[in-house]
PDB file of N, CA and C in Angstrom:
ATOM      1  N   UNK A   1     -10.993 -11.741  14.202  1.00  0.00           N
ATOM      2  CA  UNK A   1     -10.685 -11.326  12.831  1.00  0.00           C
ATOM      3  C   UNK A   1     -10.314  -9.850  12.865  1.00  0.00           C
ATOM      4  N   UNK A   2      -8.868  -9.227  12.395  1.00  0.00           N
ATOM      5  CA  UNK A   2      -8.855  -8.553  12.372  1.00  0.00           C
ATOM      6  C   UNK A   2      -7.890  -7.538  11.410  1.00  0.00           C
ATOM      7  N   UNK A   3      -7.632  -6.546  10.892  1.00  0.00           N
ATOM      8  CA  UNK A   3      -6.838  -6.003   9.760  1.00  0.00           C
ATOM      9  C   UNK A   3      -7.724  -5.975   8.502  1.00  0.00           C
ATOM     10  N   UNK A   4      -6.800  -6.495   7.597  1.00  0.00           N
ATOM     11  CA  UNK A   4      -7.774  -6.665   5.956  1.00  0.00           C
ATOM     12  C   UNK A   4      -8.749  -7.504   5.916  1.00  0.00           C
ATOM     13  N   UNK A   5      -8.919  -8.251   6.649  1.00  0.00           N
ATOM     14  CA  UNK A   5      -9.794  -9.578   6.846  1.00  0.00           C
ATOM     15  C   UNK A   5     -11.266  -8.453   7.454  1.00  0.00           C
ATOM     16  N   UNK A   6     -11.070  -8.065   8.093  1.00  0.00           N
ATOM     17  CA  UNK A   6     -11.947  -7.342   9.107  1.00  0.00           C
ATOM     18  C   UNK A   6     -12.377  -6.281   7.534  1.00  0.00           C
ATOM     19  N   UNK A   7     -11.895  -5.590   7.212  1.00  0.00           N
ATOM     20  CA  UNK A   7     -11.977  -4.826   6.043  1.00  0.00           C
ATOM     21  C   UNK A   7     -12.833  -5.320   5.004  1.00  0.00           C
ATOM     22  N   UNK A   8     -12.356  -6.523   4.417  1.00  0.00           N
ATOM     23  CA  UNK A   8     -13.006  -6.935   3.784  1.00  0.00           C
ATOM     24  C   UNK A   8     -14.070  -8.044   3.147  1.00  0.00           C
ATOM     25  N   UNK A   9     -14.631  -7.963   4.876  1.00  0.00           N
ATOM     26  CA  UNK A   9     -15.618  -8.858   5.444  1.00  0.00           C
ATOM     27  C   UNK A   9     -16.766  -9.251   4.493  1.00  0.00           C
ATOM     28  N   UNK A  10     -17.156  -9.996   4.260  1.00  0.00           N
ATOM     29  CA  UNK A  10     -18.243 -10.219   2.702  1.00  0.00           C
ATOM     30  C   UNK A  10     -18.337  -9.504   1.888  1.00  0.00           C
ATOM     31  N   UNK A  11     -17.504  -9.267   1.195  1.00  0.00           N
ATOM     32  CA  UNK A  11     -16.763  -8.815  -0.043  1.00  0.00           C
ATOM     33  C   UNK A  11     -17.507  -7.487  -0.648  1.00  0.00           C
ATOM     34  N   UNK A  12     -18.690  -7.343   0.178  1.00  0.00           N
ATOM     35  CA  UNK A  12     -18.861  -5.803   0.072  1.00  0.00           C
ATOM     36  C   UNK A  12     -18.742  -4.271  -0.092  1.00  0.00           C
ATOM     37  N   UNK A  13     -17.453  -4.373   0.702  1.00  0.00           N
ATOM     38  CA  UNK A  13     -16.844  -3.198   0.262  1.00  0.00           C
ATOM     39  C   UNK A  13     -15.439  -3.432  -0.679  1.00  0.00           C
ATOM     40  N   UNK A  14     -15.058  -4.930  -0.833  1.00  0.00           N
ATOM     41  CA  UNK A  14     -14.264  -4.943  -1.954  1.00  0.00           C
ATOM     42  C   UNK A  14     -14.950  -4.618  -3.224  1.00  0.00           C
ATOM     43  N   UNK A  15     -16.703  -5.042  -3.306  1.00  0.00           N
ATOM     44  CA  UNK A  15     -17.150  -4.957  -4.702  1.00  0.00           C
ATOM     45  C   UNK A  15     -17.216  -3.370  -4.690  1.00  0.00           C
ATOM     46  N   UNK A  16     -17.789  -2.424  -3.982  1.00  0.00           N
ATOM     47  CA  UNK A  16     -18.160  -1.169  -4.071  1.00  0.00           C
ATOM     48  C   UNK A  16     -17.035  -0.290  -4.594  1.00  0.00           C
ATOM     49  N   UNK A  17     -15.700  -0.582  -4.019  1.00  0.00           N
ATOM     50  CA  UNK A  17     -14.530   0.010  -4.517  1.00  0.00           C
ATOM     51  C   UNK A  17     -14.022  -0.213  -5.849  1.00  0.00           C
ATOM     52  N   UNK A  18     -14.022  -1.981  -6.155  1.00  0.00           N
ATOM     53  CA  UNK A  18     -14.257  -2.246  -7.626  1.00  0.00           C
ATOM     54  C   UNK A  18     -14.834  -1.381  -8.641  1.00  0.00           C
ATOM     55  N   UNK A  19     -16.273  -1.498  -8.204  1.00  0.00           N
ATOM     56  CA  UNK A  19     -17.223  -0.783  -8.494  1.00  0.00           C
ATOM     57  C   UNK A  19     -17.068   1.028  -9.265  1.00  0.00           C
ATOM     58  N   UNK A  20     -16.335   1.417  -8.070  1.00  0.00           N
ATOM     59  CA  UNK A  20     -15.498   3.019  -7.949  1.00  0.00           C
ATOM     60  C   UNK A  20     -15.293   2.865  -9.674  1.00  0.00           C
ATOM     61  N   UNK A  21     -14.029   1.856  -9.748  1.00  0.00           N
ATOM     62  CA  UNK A  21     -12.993   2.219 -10.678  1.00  0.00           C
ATOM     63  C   UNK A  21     -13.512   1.454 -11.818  1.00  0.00           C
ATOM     64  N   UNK A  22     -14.473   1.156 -12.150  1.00  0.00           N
ATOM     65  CA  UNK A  22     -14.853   0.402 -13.269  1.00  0.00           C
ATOM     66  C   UNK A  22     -15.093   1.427 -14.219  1.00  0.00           C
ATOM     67  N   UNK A  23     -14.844   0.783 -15.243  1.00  0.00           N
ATOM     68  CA  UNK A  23     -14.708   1.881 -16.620  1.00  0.00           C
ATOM     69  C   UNK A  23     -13.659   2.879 -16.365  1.00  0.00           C
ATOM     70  N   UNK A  24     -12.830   3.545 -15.475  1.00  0.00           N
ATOM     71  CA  UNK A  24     -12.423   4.338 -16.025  1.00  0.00           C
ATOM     72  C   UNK A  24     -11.357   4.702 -16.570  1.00  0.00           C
ATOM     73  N   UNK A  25     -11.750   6.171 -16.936  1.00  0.00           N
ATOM     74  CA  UNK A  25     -10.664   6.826 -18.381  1.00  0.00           C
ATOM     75  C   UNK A  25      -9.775   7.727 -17.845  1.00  0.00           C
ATOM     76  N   UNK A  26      -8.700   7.879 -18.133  1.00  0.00           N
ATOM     77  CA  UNK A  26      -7.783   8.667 -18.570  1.00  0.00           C
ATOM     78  C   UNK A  26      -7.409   9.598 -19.448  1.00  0.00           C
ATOM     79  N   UNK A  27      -6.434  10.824 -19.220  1.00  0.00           N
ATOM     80  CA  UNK A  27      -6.110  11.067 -20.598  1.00  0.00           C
ATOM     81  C   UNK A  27      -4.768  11.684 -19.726  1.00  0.00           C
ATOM     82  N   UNK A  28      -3.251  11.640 -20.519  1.00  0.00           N
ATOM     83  CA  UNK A  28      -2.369  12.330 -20.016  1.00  0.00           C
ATOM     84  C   UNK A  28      -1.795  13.324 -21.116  1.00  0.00           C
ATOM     85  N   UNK A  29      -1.180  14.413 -19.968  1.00  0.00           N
ATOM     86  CA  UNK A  29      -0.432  15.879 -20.451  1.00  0.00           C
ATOM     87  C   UNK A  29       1.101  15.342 -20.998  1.00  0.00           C
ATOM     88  N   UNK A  30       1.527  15.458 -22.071  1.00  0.00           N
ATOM     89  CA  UNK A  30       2.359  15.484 -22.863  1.00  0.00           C
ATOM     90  C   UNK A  30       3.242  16.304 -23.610  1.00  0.00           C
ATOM     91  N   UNK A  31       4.352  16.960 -22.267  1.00  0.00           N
ATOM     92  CA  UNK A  31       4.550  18.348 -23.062  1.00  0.00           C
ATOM     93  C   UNK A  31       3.090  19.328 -23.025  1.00  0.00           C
ATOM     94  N   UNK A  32       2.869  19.932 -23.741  1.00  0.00           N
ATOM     95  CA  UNK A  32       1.941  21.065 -23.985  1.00  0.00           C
ATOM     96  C   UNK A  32       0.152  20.471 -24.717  1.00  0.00           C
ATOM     97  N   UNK A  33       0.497  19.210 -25.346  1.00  0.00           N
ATOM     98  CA  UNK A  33      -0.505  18.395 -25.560  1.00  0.00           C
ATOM     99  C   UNK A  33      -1.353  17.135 -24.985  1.00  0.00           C
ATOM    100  N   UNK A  34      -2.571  17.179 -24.849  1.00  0.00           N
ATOM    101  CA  UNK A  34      -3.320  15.926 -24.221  1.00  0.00           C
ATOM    102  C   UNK A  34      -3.093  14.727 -25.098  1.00  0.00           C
ATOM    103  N   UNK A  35      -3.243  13.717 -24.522  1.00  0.00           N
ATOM    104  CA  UNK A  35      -3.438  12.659 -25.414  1.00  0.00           C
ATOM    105  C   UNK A  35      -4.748  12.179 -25.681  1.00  0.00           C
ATOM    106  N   UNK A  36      -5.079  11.141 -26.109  1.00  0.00           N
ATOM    107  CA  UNK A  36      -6.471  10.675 -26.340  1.00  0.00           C
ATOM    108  C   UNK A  36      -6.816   9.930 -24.803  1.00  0.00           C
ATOM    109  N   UNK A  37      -8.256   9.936 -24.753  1.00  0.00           N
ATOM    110  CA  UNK A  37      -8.836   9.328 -23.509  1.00  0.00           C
ATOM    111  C   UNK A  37      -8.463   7.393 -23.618  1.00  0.00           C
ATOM    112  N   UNK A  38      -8.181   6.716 -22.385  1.00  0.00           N
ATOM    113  CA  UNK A  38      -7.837   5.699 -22.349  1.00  0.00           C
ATOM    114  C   UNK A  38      -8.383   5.221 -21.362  1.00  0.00           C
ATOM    115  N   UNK A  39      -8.294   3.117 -21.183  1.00  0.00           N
ATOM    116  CA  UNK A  39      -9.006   2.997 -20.262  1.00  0.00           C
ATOM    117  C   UNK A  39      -7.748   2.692 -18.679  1.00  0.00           C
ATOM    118  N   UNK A  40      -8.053   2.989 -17.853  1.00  0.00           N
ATOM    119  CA  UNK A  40      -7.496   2.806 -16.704  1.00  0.00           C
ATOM    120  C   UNK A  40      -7.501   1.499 -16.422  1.00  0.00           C
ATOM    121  N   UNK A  41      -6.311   0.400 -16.345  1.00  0.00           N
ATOM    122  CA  UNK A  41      -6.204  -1.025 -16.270  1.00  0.00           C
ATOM    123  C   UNK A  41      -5.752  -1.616 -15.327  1.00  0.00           C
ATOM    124  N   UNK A  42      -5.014  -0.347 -14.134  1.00  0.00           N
ATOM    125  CA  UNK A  42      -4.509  -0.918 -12.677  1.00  0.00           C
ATOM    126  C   UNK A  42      -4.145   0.550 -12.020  1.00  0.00           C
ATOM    127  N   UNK A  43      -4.357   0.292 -10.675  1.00  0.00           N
ATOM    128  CA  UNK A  43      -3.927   1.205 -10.379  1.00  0.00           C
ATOM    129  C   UNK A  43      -4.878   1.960  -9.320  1.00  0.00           C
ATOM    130  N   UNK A  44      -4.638   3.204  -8.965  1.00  0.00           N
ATOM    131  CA  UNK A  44      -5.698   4.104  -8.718  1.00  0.00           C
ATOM    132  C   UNK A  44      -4.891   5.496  -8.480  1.00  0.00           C
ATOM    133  N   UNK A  45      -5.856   6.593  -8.977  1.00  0.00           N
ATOM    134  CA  UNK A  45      -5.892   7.786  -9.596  1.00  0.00           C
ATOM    135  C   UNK A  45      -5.345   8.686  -8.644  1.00  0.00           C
ATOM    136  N   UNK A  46      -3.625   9.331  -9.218  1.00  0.00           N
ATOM    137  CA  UNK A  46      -3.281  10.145  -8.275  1.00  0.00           C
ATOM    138  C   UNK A  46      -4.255  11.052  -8.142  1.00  0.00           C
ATOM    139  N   UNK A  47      -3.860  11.513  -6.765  1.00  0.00           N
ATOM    140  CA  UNK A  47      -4.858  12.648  -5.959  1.00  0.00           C
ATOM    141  C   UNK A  47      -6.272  12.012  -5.562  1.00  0.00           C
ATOM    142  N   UNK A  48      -6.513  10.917  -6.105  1.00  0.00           N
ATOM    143  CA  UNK A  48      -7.813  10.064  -5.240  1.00  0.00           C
ATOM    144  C   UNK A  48      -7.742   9.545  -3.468  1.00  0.00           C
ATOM    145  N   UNK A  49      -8.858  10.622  -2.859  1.00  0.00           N
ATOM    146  CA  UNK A  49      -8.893  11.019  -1.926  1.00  0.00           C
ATOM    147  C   UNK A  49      -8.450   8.838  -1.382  1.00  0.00           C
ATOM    148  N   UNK A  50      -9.359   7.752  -2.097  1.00  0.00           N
ATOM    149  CA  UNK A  50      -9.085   6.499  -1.465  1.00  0.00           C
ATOM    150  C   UNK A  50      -7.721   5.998  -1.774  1.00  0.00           C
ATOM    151  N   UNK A  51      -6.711   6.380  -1.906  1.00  0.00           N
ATOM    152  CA  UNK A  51      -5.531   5.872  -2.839  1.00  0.00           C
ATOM    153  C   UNK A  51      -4.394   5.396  -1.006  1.00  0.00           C
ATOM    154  N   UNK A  52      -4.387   6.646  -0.282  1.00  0.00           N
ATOM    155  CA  UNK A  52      -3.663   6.052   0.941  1.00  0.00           C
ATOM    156  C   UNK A  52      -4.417   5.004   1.649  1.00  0.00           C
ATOM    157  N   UNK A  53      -5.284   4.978   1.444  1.00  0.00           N
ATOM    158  CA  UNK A  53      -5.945   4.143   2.777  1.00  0.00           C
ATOM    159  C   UNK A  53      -6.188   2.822   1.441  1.00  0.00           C
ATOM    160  N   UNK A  54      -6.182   2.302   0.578  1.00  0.00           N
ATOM    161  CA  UNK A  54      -5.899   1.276  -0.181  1.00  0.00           C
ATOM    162  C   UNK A  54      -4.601   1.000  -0.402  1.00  0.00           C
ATOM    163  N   UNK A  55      -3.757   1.780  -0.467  1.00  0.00           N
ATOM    164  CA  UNK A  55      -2.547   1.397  -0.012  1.00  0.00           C
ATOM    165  C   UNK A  55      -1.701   1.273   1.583  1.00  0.00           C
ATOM    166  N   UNK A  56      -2.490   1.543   1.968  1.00  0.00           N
ATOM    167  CA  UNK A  56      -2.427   0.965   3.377  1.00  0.00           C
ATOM    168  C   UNK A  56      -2.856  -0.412   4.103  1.00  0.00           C
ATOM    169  N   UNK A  57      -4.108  -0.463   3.198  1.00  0.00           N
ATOM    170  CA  UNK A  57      -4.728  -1.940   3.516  1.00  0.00           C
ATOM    171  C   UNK A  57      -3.850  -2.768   2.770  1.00  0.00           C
ATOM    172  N   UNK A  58      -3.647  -2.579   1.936  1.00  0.00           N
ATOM    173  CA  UNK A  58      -2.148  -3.743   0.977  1.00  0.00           C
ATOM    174  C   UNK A  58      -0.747  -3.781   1.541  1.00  0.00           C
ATOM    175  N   UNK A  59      -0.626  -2.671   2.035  1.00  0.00           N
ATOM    176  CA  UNK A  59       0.764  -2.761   2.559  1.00  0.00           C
ATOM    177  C   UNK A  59       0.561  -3.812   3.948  1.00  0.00           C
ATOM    178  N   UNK A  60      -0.327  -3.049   4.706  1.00  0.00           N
ATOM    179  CA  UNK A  60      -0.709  -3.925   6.113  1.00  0.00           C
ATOM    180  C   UNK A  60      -0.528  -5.773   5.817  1.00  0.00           C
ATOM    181  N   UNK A  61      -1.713  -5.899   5.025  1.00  0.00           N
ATOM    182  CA  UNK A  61      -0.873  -7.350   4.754  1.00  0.00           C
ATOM    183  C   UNK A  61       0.125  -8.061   4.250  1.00  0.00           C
ATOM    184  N   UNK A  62       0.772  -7.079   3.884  1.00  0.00           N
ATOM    185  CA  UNK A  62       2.344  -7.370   3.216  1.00  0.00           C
ATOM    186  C   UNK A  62       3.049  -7.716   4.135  1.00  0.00           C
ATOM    187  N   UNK A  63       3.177  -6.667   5.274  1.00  0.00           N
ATOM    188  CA  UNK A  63       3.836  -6.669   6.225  1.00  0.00           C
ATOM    189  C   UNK A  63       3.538  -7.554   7.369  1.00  0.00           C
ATOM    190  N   UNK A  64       2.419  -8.031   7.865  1.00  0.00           N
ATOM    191  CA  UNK A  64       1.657  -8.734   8.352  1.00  0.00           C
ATOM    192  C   UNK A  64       2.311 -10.164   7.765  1.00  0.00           C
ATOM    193  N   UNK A  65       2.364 -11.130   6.692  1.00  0.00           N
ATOM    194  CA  UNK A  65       3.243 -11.759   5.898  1.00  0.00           C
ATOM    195  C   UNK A  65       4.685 -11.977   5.809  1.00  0.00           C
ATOM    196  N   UNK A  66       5.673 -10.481   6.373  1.00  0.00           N
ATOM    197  CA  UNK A  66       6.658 -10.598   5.843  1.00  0.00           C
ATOM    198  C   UNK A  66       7.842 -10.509   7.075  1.00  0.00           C
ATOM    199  N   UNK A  67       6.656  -9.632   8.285  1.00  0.00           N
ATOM    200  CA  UNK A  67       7.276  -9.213   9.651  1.00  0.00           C
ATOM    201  C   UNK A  67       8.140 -11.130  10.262  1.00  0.00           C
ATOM    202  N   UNK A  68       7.373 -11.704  10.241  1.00  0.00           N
ATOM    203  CA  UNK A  68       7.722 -12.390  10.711  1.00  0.00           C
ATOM    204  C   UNK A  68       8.797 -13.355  10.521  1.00  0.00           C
ATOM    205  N   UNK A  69       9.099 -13.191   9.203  1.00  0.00           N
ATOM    206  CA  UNK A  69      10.639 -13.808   8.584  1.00  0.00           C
ATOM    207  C   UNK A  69      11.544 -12.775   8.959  1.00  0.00           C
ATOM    208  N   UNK A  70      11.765 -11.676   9.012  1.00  0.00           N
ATOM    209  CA  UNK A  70      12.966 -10.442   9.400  1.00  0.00           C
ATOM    210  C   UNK A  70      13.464 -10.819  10.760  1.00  0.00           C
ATOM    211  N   UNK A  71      14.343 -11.210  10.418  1.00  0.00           N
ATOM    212  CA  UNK A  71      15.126 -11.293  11.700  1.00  0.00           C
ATOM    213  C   UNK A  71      15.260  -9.597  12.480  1.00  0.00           C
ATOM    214  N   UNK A  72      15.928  -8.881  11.940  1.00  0.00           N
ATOM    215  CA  UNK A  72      16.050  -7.614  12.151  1.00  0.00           C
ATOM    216  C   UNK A  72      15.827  -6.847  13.092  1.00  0.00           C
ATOM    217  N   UNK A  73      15.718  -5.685  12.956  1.00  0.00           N
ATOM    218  CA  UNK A  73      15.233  -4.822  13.990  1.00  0.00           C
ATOM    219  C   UNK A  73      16.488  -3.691  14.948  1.00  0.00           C
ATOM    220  N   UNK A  74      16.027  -2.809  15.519  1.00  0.00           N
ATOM    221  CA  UNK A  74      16.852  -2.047  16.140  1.00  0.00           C
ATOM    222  C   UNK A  74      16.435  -2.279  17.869  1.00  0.00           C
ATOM    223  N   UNK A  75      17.459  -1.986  18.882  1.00  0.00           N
ATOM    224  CA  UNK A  75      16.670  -1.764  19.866  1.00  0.00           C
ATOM    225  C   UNK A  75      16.593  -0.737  20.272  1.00  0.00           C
ATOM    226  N   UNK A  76      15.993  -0.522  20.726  1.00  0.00           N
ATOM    227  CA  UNK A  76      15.183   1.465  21.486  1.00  0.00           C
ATOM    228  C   UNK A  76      14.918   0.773  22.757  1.00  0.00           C
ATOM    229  N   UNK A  77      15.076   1.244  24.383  1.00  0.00           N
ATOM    230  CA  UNK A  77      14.827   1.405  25.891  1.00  0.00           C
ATOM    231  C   UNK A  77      13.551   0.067  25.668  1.00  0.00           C
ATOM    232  N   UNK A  78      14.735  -1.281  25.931  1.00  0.00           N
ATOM    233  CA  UNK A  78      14.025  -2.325  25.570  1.00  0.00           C
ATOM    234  C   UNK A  78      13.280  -2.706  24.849  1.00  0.00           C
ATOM    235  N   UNK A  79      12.739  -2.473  23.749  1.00  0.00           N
ATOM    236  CA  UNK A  79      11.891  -2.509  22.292  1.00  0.00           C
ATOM    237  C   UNK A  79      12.908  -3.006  21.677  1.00  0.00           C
ATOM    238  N   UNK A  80      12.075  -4.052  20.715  1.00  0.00           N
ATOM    239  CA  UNK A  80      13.018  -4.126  19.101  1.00  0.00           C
ATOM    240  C   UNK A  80      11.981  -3.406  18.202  1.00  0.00           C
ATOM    241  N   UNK A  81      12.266  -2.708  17.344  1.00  0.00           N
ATOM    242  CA  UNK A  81      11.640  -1.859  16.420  1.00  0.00           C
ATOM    243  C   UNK A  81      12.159  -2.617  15.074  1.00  0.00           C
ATOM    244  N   UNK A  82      11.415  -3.149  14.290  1.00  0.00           N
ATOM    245  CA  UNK A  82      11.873  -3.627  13.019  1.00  0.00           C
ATOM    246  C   UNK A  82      11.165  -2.727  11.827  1.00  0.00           C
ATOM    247  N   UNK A  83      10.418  -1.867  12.118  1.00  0.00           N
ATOM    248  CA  UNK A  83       9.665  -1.332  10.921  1.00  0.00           C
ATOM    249  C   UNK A  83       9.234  -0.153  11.465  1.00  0.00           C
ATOM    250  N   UNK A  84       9.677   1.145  10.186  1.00  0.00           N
ATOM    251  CA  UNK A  84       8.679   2.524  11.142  1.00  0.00           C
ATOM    252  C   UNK A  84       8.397   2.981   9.361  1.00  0.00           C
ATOM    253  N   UNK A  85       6.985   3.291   9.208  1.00  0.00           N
ATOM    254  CA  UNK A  85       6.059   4.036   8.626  1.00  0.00           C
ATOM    255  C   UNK A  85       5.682   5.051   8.393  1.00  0.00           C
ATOM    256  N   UNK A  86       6.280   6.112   7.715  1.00  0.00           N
ATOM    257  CA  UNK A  86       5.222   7.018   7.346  1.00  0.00           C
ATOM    258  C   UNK A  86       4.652   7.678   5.817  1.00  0.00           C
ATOM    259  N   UNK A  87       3.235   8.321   5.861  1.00  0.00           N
ATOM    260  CA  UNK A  87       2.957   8.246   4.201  1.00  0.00           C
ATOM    261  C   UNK A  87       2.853   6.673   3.486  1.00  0.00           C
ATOM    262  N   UNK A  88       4.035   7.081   2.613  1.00  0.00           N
ATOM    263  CA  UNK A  88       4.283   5.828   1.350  1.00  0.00           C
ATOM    264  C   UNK A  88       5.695   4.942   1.857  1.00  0.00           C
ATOM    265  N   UNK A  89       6.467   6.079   2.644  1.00  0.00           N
ATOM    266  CA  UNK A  89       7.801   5.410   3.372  1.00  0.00           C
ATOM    267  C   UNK A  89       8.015   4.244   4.279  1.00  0.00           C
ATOM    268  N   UNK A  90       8.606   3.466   3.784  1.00  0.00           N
ATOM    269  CA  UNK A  90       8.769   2.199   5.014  1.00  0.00           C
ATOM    270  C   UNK A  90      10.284   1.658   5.054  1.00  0.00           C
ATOM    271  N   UNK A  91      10.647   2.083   6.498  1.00  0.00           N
ATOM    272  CA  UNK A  91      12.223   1.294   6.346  1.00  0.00           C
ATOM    273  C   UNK A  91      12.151   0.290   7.107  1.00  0.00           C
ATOM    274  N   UNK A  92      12.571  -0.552   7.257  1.00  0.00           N
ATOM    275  CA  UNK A  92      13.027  -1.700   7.771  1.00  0.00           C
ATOM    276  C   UNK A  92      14.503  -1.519   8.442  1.00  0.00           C
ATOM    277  N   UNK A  93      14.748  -1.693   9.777  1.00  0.00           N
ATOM    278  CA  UNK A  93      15.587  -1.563  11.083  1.00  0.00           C
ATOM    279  C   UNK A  93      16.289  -2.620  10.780  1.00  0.00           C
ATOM    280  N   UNK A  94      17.921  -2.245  11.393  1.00  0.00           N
ATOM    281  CA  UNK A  94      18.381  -3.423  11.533  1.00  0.00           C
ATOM    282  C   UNK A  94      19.908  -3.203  12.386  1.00  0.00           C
ATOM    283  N   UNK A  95      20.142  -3.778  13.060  1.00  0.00           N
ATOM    284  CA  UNK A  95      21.933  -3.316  13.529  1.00  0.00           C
ATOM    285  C   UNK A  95      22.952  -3.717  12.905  1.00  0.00           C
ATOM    286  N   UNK A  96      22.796  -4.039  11.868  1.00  0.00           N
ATOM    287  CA  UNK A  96      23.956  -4.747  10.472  1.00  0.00           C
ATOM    288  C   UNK A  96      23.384  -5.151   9.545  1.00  0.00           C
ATOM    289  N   UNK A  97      24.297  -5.033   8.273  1.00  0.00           N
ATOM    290  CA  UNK A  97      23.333  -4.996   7.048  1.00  0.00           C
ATOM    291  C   UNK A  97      22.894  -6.951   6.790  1.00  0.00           C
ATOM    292  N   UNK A  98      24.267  -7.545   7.471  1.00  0.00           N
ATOM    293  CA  UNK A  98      23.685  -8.948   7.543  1.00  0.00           C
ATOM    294  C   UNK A  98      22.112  -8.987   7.699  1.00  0.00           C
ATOM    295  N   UNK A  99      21.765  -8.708   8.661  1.00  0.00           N
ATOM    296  CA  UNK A  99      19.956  -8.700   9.116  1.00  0.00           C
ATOM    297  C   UNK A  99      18.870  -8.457   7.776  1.00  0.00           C
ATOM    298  N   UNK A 100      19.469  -7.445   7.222  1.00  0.00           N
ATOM    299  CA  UNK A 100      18.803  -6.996   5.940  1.00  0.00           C
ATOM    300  C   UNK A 100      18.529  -8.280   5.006  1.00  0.00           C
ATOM    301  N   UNK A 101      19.714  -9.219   4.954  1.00  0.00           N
ATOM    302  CA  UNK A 101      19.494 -10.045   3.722  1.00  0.00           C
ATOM    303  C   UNK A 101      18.842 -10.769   3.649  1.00  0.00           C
TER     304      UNK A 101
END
C-alpha cells in the first residue's frame, strides 16, 4: 500500500484535517472595505502552511489514475518523460499535439 492509500490509512488523519477546517470563517478585503465574516464551504486557506501538501496528495492520485491512459510523453537519453512537476505547475510531454488529445 502505497501513496494516498498509505496517507490515509484508517481515516485518521483524514478526520483530524477535517477536523482543522471545521467551522471555519472568513472575511474578504473589498477595495478598502471588509466584508462580513462567512462560513468557509471548500477549499483551504491561502497561505495555510497544509494547502501544498493536500494538494499534492490529490493531485498524486489524479495522476496516478490518469498516467496511464496518456499515450504521450517526450524522450530524454532513453526515458519517456510524460509529466514534470513543479509547485502547482504540471505539464504533460508530448512529441505532437496528436498525443495531447
Amino acid at each position: 500500500m502505497g501513496g494516498i492509500e498509505a496517507v490515509w490509512r484508517g481515516r485518521r488523519l483524514l478526520k483530524a484535517v477535517k477536523g482543522l477546517y471545521k467551522d471555519s470563517e472568513t472575511t474578504l478585503k473589498v477595495g478598502k472595505e471588509m466584508t462580513d465574516w462567512f462560513e468557509v464551504q471548500r477549499g483551504v486557506g491561502q497561505g495555510c502552511p497544509m494547502s501544498p501538501w493536500l494538494f499534492n496528495i490529490y493531485l498524486d492520485r489524479v495522476l496516478k489514475e490518469a498516467l496511464p491512459l496518456f499515450r504521450g510523453g517526450a524522450g530524454l537519453n532513453n526515458c519517456q518523460i510524460q509529466v514534470t512537476m513543479f509547485a502547482d505547475n504540471t505539464v504533460l510531454l508530448a512529441e505532437s499535439e496528436e498525443e495531447l488529445k
